[in-house]
Protein backbone atom coordinates (compact mmCIF):
# COMPACT_ATOMS: atom_id res chain seq x y z
CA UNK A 1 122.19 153.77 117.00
CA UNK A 2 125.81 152.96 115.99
CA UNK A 3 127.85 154.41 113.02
CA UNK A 4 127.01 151.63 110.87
CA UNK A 5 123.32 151.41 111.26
CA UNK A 6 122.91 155.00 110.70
CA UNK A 7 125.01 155.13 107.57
CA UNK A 8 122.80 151.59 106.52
CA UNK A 9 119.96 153.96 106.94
CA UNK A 10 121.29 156.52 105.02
CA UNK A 11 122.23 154.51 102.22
CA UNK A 12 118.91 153.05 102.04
CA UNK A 13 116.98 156.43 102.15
CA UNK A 14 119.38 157.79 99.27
CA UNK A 15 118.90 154.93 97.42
CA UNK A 16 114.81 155.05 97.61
CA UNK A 17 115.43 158.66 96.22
CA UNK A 18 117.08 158.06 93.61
CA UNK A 19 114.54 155.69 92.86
CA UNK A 20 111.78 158.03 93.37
CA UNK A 21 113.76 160.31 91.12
CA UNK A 22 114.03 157.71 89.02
CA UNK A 23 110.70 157.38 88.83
CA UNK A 24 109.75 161.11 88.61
CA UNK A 25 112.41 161.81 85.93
CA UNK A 26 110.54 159.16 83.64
CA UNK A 27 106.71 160.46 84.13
CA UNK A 28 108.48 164.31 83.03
CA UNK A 29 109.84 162.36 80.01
CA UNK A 30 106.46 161.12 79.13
CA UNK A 31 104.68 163.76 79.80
CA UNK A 32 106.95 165.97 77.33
CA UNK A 33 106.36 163.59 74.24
CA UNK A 34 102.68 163.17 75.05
CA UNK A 35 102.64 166.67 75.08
CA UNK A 36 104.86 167.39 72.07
CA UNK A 37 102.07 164.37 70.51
CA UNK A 38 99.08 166.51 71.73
CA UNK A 39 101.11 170.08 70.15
CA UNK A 40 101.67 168.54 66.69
CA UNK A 41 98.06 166.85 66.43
CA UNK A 42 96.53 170.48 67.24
CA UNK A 43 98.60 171.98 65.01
CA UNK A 44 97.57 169.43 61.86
CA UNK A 45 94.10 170.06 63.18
CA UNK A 46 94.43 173.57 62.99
CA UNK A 47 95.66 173.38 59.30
CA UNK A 48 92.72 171.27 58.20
CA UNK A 49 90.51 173.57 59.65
CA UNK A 50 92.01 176.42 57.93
CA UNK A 51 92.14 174.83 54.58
CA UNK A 52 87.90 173.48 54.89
CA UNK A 53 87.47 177.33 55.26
CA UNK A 54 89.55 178.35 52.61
CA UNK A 55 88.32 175.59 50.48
CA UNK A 56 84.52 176.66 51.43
CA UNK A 57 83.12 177.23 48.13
CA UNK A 58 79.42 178.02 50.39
CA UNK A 59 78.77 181.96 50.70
CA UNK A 60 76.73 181.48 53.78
CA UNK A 61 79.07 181.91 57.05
CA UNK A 62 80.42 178.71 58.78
CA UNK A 63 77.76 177.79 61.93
CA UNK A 64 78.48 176.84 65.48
CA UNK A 65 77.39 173.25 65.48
CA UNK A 66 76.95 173.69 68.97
CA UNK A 67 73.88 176.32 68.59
CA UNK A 68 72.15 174.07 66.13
CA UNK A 69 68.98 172.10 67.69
CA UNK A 70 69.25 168.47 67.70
CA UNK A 71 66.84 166.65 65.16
CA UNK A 72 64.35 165.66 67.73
CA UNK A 73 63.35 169.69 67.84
């Protein structure tokens, strides 16, 4: 292999990664504001929760819905 055809080669393989870095750099940039999404949704989530307790005018204590028996019991 000559000079030329291994810095054709090289060229080539840097240029594929900067593609793939391309690439990668974008998915980490989604990934960040889907997860910045997913933070701030929890968050609101959190506060509604909060205020349903706080606005709980019951006495009884809040249940697990997941130990109550389906209907059909």
């Amino acid at each position: 292999m000559n000079f030329d055809e291994r810095l054709e080669r090289l060229e080539m393989e840097l240029a594929h990664q900067q593609r793939m870095t391309d690439n990668l750099n974008d998915a980490v940039s989604q990934q960040s504001l889907d997860i910045m999404r997913m933070h701030r949704t929890i968050e609101r989530l959190a506060k509604q929760l909060e205020e349903m307790v706080i606005n709980s005018e019951s006495d009884e204590p809040l249940r697990d819905i997941a130990d109550e028996k389906p209907p059909h019991y």
